[in-house]
PDB file of N, CA and C in Angstrom:
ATOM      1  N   UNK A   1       9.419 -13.862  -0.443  1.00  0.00           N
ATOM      2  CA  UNK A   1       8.172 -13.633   0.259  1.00  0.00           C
ATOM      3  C   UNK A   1       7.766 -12.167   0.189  1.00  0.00           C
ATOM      4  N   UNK A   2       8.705 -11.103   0.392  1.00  0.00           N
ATOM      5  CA  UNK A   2       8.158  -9.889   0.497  1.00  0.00           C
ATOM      6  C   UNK A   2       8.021  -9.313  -1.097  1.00  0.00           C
ATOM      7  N   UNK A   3       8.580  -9.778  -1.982  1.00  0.00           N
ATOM      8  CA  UNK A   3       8.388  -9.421  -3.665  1.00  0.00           C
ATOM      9  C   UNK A   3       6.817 -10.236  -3.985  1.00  0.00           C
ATOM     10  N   UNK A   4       6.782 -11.116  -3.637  1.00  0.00           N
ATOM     11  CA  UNK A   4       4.977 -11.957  -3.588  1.00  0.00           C
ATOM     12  C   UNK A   4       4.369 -11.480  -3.025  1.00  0.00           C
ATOM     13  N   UNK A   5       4.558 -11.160  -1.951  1.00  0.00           N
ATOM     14  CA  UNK A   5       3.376 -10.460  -0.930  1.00  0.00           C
ATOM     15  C   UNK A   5       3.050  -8.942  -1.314  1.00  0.00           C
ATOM     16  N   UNK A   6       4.114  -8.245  -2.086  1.00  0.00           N
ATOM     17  CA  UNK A   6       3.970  -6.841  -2.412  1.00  0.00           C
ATOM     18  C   UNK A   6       3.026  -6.857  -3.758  1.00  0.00           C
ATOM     19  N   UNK A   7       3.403  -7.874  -4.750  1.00  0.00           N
ATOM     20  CA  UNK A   7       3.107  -8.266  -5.862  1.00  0.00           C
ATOM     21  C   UNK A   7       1.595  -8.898  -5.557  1.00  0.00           C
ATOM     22  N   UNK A   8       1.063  -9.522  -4.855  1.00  0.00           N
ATOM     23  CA  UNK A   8      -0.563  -9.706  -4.275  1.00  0.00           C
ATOM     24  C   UNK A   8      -0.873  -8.569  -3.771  1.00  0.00           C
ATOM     25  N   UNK A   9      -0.942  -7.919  -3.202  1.00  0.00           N
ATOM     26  CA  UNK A   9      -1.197  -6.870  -2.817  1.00  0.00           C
ATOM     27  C   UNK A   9      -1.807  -6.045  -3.939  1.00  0.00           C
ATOM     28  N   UNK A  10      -0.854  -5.738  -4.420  1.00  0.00           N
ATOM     29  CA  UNK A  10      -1.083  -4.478  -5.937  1.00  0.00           C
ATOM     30  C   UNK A  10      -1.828  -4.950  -7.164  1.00  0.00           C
ATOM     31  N   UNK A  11      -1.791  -6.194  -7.385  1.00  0.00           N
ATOM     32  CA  UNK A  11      -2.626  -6.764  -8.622  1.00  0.00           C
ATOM     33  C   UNK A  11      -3.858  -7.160  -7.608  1.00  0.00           C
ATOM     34  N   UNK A  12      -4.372  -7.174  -6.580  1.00  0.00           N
ATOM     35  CA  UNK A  12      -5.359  -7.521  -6.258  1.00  0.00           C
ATOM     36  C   UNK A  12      -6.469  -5.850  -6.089  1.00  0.00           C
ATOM     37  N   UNK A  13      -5.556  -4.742  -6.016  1.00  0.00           N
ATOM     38  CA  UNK A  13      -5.851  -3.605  -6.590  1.00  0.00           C
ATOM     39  C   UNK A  13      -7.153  -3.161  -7.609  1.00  0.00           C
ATOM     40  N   UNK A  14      -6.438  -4.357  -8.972  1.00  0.00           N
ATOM     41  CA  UNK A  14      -6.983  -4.169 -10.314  1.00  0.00           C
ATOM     42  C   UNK A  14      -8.301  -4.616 -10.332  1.00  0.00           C
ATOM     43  N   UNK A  15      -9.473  -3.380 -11.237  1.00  0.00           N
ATOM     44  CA  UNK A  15     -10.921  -3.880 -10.683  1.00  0.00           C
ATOM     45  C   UNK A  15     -11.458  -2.761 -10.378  1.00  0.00           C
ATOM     46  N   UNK A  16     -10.836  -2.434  -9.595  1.00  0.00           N
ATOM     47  CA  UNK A  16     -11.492  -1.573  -8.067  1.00  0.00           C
ATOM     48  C   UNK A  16     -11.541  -0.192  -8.414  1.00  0.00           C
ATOM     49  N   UNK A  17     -13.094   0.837  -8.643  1.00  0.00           N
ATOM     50  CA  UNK A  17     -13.017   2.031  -9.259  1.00  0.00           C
ATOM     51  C   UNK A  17     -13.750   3.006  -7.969  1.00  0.00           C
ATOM     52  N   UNK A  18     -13.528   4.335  -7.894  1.00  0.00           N
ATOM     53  CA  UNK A  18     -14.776   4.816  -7.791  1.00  0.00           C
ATOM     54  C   UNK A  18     -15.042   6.182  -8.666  1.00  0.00           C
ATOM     55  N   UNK A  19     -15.820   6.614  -8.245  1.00  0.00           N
ATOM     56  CA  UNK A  19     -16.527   7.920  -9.202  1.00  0.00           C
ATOM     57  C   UNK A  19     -15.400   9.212  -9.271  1.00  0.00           C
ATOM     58  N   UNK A  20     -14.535   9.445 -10.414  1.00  0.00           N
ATOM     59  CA  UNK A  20     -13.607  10.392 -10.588  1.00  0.00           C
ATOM     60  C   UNK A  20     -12.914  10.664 -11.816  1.00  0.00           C
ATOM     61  N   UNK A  21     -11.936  11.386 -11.798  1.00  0.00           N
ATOM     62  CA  UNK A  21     -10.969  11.181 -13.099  1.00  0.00           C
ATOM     63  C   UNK A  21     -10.205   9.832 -13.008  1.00  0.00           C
ATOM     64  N   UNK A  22      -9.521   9.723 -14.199  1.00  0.00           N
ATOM     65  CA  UNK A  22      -8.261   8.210 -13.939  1.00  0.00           C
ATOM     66  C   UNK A  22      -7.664   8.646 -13.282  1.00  0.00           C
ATOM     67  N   UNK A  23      -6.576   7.573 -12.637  1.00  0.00           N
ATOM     68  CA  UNK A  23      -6.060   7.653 -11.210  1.00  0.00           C
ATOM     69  C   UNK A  23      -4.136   8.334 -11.798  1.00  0.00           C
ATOM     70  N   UNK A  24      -4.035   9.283 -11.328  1.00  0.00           N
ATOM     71  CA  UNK A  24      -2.810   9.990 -12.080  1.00  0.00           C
ATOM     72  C   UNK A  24      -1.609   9.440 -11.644  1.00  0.00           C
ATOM     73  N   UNK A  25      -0.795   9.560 -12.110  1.00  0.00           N
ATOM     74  CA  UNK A  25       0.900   9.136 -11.798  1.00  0.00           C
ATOM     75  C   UNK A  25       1.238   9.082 -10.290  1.00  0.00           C
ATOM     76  N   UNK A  26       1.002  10.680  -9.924  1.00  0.00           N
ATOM     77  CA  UNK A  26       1.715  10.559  -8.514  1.00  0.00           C
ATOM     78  C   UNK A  26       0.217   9.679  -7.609  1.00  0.00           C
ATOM     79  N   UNK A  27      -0.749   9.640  -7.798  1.00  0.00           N
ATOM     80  CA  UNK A  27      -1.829   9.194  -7.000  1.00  0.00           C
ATOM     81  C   UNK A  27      -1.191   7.421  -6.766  1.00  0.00           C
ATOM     82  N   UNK A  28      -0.867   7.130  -8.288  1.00  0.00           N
ATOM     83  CA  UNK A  28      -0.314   5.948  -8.295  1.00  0.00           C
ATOM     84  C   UNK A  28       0.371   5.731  -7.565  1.00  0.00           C
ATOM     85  N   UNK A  29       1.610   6.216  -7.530  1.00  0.00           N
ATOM     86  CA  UNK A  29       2.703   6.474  -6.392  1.00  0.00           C
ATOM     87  C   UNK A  29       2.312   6.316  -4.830  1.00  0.00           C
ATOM     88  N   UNK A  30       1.490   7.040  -4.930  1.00  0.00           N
ATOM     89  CA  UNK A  30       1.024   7.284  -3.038  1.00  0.00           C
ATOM     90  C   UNK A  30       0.767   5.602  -3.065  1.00  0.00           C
ATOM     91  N   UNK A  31       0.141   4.981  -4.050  1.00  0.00           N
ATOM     92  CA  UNK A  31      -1.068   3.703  -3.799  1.00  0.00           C
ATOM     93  C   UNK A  31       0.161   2.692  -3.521  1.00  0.00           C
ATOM     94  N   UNK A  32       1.006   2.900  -3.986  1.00  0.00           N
ATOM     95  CA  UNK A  32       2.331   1.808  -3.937  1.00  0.00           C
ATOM     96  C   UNK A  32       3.259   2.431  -2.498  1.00  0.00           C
ATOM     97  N   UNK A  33       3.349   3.767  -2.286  1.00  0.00           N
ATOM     98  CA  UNK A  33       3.649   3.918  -1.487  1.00  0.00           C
ATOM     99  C   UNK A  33       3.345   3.159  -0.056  1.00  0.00           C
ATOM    100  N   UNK A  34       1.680   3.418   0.006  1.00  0.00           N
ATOM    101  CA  UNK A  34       0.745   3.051   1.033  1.00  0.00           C
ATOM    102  C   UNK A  34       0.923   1.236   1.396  1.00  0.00           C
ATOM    103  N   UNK A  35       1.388   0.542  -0.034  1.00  0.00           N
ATOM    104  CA  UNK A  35       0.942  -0.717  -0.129  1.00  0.00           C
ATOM    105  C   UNK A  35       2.572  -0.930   0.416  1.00  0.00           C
ATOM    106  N   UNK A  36       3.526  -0.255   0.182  1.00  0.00           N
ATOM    107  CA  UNK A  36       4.626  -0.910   0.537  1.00  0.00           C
ATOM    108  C   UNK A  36       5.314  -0.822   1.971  1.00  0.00           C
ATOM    109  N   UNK A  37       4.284   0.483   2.739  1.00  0.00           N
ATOM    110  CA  UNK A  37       4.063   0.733   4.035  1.00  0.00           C
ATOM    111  C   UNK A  37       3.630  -0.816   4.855  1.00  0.00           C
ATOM    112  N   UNK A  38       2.362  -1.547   4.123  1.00  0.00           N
ATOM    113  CA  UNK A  38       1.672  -2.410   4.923  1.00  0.00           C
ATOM    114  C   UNK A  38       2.501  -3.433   4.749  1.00  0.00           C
ATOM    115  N   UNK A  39       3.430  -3.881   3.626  1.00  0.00           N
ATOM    116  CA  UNK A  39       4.111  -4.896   3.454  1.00  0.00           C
ATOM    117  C   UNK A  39       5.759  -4.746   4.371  1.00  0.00           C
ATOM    118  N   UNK A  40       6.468  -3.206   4.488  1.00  0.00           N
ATOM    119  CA  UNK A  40       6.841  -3.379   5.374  1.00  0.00           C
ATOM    120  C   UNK A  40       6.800  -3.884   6.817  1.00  0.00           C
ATOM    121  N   UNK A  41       5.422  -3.276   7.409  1.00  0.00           N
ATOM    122  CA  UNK A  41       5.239  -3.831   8.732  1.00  0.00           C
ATOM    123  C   UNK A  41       4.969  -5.152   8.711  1.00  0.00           C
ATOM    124  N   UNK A  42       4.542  -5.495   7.771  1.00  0.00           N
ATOM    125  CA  UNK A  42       4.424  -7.335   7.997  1.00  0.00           C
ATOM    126  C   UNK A  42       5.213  -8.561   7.738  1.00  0.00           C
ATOM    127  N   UNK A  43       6.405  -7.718   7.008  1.00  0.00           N
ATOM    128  CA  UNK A  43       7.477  -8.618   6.749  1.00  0.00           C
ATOM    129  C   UNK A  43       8.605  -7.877   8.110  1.00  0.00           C
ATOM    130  N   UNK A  44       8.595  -6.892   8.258  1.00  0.00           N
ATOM    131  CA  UNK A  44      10.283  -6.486   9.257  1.00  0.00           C
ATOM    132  C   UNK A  44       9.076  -5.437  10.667  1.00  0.00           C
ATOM    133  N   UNK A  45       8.053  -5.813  10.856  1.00  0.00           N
ATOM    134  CA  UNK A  45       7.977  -5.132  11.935  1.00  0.00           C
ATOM    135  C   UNK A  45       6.860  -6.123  12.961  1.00  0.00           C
ATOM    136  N   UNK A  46       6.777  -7.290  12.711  1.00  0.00           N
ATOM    137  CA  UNK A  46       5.918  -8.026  13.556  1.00  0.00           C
ATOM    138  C   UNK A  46       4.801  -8.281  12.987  1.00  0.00           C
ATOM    139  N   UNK A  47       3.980  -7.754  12.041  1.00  0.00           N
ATOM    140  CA  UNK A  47       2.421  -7.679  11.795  1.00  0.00           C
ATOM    141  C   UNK A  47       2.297  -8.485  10.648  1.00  0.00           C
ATOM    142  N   UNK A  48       3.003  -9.443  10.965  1.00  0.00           N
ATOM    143  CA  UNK A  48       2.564 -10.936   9.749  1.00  0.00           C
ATOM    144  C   UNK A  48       1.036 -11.280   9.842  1.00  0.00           C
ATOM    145  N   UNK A  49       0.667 -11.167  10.988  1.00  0.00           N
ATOM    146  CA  UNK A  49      -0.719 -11.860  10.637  1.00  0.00           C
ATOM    147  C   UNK A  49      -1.916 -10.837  10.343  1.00  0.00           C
ATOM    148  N   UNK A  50      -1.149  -9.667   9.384  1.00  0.00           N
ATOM    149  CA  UNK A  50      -2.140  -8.862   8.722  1.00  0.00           C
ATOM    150  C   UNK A  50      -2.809  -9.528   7.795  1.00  0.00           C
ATOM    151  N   UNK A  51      -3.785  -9.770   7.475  1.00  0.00           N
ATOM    152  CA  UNK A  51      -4.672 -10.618   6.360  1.00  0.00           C
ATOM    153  C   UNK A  51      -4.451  -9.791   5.294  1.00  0.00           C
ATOM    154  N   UNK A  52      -4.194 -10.131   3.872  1.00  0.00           N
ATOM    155  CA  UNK A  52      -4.045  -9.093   2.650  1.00  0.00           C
ATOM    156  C   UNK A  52      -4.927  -8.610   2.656  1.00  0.00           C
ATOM    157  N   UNK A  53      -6.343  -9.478   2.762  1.00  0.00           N
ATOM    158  CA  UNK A  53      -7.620  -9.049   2.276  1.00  0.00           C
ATOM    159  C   UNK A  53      -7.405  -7.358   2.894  1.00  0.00           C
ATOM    160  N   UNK A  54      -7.589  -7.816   4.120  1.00  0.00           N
ATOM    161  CA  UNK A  54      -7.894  -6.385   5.098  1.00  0.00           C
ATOM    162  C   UNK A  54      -7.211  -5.132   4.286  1.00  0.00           C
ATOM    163  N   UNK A  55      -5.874  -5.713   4.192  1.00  0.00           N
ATOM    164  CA  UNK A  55      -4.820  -4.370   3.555  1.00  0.00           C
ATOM    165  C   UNK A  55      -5.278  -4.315   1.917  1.00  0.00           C
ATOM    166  N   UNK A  56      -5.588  -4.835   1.479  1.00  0.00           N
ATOM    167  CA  UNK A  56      -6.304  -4.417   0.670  1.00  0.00           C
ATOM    168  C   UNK A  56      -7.484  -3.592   0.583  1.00  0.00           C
ATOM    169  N   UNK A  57      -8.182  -3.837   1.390  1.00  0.00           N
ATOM    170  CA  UNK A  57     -10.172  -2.953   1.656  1.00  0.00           C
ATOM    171  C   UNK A  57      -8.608  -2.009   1.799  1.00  0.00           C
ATOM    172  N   UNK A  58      -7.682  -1.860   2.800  1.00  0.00           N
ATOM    173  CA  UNK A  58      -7.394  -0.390   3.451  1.00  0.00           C
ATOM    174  C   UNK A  58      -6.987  -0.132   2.293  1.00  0.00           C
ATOM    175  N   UNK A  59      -6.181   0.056   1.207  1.00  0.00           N
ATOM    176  CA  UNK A  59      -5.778   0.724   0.047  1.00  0.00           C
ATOM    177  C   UNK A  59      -6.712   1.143  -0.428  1.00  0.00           C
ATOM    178  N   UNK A  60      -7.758   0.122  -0.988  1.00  0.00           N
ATOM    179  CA  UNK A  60      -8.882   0.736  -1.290  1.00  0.00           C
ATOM    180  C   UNK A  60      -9.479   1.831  -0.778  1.00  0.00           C
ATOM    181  N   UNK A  61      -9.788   2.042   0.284  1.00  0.00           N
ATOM    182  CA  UNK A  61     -10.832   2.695   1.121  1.00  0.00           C
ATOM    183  C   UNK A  61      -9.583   4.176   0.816  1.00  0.00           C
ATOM    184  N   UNK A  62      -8.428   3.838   0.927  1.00  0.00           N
ATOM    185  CA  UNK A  62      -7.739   4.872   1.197  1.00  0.00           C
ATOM    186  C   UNK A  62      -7.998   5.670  -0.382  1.00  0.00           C
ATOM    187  N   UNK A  63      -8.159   5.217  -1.408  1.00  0.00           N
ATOM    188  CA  UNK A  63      -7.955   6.017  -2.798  1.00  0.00           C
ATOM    189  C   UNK A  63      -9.526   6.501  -2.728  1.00  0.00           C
ATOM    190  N   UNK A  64     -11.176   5.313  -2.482  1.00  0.00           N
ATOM    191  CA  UNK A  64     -11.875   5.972  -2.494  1.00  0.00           C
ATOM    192  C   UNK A  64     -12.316   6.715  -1.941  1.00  0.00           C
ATOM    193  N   UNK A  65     -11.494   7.214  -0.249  1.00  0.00           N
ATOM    194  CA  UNK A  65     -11.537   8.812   0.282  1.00  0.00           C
ATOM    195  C   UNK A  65     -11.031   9.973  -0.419  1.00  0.00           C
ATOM    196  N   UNK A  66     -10.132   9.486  -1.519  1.00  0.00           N
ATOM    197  CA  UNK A  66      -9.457  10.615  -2.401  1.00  0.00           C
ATOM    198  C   UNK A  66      -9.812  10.555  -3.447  1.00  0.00           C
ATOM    199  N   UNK A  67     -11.150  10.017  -3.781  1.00  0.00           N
ATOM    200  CA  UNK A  67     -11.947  10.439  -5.021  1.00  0.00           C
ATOM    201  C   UNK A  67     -11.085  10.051  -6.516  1.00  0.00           C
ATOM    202  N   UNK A  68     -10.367   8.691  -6.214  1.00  0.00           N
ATOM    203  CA  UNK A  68      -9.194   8.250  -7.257  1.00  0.00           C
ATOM    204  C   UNK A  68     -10.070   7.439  -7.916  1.00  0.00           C
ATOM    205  N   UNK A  69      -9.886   7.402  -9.277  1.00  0.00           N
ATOM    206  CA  UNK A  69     -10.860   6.610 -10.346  1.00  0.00           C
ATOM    207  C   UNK A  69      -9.681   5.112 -10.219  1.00  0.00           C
ATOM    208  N   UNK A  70      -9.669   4.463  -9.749  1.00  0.00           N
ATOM    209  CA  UNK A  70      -8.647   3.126 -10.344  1.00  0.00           C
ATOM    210  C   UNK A  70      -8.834   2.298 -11.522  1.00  0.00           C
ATOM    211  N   UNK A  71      -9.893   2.602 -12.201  1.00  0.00           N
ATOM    212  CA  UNK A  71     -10.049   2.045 -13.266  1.00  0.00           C
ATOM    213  C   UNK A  71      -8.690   2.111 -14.716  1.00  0.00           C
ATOM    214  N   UNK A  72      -8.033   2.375 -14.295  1.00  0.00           N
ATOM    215  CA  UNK A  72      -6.538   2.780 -15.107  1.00  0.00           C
ATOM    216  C   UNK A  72      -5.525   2.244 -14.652  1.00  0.00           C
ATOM    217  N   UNK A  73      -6.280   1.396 -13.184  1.00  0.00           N
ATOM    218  CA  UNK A  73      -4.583   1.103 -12.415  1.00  0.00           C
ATOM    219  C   UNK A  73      -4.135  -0.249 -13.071  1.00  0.00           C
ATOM    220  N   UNK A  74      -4.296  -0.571 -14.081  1.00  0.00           N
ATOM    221  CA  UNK A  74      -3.402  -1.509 -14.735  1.00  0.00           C
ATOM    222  C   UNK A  74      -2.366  -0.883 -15.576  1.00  0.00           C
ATOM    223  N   UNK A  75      -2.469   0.521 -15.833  1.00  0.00           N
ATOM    224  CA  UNK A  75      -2.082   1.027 -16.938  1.00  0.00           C
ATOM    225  C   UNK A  75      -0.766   1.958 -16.104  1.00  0.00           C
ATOM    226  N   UNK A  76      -0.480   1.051 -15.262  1.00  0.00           N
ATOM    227  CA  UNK A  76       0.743   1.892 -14.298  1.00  0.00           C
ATOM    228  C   UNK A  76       1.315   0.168 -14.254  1.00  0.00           C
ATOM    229  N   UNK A  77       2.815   0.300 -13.882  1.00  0.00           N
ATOM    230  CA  UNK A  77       3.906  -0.761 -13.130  1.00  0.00           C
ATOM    231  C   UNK A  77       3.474  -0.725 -11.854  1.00  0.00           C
ATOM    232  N   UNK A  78       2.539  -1.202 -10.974  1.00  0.00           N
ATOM    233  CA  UNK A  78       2.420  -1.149  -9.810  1.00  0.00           C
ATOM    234  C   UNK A  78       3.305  -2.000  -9.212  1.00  0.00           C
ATOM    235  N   UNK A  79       3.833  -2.845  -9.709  1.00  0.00           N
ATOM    236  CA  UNK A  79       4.322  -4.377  -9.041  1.00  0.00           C
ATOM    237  C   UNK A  79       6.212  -3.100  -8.851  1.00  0.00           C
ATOM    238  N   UNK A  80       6.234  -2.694 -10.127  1.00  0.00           N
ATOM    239  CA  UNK A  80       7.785  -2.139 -10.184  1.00  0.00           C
ATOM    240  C   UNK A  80       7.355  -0.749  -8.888  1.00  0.00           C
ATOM    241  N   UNK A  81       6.942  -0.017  -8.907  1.00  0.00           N
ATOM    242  CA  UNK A  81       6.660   1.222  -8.413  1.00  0.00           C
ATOM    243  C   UNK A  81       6.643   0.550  -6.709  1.00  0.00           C
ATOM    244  N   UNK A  82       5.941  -0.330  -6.517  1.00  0.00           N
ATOM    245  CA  UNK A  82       5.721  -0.831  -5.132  1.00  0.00           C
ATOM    246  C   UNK A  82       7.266  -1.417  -4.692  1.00  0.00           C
ATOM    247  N   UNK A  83       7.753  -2.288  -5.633  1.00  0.00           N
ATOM    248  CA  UNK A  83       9.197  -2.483  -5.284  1.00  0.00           C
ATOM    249  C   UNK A  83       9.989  -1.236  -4.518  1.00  0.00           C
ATOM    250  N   UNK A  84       9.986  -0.420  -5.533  1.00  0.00           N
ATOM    251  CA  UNK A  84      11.199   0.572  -5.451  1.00  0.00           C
ATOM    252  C   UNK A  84      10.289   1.873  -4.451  1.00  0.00           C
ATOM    253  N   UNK A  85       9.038   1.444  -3.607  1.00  0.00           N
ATOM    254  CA  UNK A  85       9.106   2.153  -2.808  1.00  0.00           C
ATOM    255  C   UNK A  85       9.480   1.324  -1.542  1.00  0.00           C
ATOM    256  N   UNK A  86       9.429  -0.222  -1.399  1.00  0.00           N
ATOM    257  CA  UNK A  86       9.384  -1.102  -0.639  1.00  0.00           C
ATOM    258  C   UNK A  86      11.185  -0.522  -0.340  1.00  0.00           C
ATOM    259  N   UNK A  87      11.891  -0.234  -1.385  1.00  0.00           N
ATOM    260  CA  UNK A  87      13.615  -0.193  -1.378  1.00  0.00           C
ATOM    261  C   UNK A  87      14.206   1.019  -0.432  1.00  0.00           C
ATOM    262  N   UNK A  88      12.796   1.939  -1.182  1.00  0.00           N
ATOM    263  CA  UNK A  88      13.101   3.075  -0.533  1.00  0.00           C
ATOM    264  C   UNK A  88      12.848   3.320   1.341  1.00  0.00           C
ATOM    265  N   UNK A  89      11.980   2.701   1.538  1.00  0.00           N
ATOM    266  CA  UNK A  89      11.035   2.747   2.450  1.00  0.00           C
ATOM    267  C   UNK A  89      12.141   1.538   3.631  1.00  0.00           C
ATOM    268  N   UNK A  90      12.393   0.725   2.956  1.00  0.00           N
ATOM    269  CA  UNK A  90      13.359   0.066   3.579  1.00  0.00           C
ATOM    270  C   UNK A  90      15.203   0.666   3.782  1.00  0.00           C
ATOM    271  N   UNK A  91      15.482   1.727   2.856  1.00  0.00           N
ATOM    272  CA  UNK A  91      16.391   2.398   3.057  1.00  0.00           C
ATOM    273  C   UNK A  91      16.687   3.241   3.859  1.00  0.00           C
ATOM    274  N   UNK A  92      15.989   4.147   4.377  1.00  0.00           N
ATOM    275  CA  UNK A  92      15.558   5.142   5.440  1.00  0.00           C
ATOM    276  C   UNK A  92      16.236   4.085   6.800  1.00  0.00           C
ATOM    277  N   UNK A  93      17.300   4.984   6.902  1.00  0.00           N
ATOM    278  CA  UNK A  93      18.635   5.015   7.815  1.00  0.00           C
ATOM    279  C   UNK A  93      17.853   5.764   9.630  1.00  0.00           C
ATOM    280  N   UNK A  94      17.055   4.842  10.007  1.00  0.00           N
ATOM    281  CA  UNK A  94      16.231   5.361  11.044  1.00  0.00           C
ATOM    282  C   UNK A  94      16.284   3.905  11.481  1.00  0.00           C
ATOM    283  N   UNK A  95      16.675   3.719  13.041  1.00  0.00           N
ATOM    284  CA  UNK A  95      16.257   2.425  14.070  1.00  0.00           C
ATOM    285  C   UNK A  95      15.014   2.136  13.679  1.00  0.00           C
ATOM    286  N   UNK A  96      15.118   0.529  13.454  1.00  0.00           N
ATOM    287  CA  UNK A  96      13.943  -0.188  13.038  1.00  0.00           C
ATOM    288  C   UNK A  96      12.700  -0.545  14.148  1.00  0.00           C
ATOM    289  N   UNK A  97      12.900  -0.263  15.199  1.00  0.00           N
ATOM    290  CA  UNK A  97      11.900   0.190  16.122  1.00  0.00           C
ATOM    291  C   UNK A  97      11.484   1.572  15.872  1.00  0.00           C
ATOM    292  N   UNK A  98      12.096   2.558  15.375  1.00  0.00           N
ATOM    293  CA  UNK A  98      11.358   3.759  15.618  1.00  0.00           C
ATOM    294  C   UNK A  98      10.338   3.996  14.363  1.00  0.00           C
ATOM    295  N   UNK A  99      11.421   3.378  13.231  1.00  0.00           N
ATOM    296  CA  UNK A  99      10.568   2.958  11.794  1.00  0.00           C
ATOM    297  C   UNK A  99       9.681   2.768  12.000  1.00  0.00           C
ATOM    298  N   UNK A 100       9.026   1.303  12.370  1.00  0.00           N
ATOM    299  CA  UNK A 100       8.164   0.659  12.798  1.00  0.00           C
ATOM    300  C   UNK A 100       7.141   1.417  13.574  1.00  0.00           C
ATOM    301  N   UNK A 101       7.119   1.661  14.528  1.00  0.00           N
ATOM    302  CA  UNK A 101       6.454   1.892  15.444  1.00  0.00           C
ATOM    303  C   UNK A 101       5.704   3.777  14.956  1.00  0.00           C
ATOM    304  N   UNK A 102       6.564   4.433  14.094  1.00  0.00           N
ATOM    305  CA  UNK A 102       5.919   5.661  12.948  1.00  0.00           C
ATOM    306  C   UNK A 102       4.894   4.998  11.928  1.00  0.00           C
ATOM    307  N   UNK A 103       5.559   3.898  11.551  1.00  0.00           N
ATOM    308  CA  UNK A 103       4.806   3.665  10.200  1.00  0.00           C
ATOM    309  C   UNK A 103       3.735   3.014  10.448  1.00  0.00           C
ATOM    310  N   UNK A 104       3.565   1.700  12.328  1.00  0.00           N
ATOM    311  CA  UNK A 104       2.180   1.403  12.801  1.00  0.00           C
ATOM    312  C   UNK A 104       1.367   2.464  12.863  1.00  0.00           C
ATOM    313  N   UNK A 105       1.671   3.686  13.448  1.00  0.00           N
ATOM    314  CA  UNK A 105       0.983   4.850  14.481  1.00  0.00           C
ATOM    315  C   UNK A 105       0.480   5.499  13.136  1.00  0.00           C
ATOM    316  N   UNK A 106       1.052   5.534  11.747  1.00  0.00           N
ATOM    317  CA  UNK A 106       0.607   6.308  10.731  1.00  0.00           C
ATOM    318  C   UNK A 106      -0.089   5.862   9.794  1.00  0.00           C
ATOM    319  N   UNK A 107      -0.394   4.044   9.882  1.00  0.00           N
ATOM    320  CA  UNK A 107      -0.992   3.329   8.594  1.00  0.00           C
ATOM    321  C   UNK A 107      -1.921   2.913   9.351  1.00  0.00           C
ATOM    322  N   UNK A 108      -1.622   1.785  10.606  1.00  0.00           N
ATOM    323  CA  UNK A 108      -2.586   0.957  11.225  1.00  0.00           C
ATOM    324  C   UNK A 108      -4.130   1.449  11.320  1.00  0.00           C
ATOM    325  N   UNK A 109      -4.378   2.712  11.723  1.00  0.00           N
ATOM    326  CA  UNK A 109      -5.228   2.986  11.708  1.00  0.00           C
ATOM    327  C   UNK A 109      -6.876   3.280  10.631  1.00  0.00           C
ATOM    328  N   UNK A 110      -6.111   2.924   9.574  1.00  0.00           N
ATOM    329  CA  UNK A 110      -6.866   2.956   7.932  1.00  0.00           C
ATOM    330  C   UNK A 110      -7.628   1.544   8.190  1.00  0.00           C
ATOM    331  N   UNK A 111      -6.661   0.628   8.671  1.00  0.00           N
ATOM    332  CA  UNK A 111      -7.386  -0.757   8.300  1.00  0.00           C
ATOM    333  C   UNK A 111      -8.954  -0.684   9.815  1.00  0.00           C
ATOM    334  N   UNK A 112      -9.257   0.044  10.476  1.00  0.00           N
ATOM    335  CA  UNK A 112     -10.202  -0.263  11.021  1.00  0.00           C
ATOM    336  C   UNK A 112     -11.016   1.176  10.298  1.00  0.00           C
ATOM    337  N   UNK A 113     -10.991   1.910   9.520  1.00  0.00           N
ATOM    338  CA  UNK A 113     -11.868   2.446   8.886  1.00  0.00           C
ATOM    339  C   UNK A 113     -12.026   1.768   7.625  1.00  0.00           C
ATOM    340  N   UNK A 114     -11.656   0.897   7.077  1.00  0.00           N
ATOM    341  CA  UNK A 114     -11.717   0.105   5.784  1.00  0.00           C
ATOM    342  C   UNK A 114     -12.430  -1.276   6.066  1.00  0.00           C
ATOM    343  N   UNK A 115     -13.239  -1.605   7.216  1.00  0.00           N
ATOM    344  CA  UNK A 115     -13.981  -2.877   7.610  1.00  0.00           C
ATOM    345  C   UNK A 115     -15.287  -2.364   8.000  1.00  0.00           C
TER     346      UNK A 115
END
């Protein structure tokens, strides 16, 4: 479930441009970063009934505040990159309440500027 749900997430990505250069390596990074943030909280922190759609507009909204061209984002491993931040992100040796409750207070808030 959480390798599918990370994997929808990031190919539902593809498409989606706005006005800039192509979207660079580490930009990529952040985008998988960001995406493996929302898939954490919804698989290990309560917030299952995040709608993808929504977390999707929020990725979005989040690259076209940073002036990221995505028109290239096929031309990255997003599915691998999102994994191995999902690994990382899930590795971080921190109580899973305090996890949680950083990573609500630091993401949640994108998805009501992205509607």
């Amino acid at each position: 479930m959480k390798k599918t749900t990370l994997s929808l997430l990031l190919l539902t990505l593809l498409g989606f441009s706005s006005a800039s250069q192509a979207l660079s390596e580490p930009e990529a990074e952040d985008l998988a970063d960001l995406t493996a943030v929302f898939v954490y909280l919804k698989n290990n922190c309560g917030y299952e009934q995040l709608p993808n759609t929504q977390i999707k507009r929020a990725i979005i909204y989040f690259a076209q505040q940073n002036h990221w061209d995505l028109s290239n984002y096929a031309a990255y491993n997003m599915q691998s990159m999102g994994e191995d931040s999902y690994r990382d992100l899930s590795g971080i040796d921190v109580a899973k309440a305090v996890k949680c409750k950083s990573l609500a207070r630091d993401s949640l808030g994108l998805l009501a500027y992205s509607n």
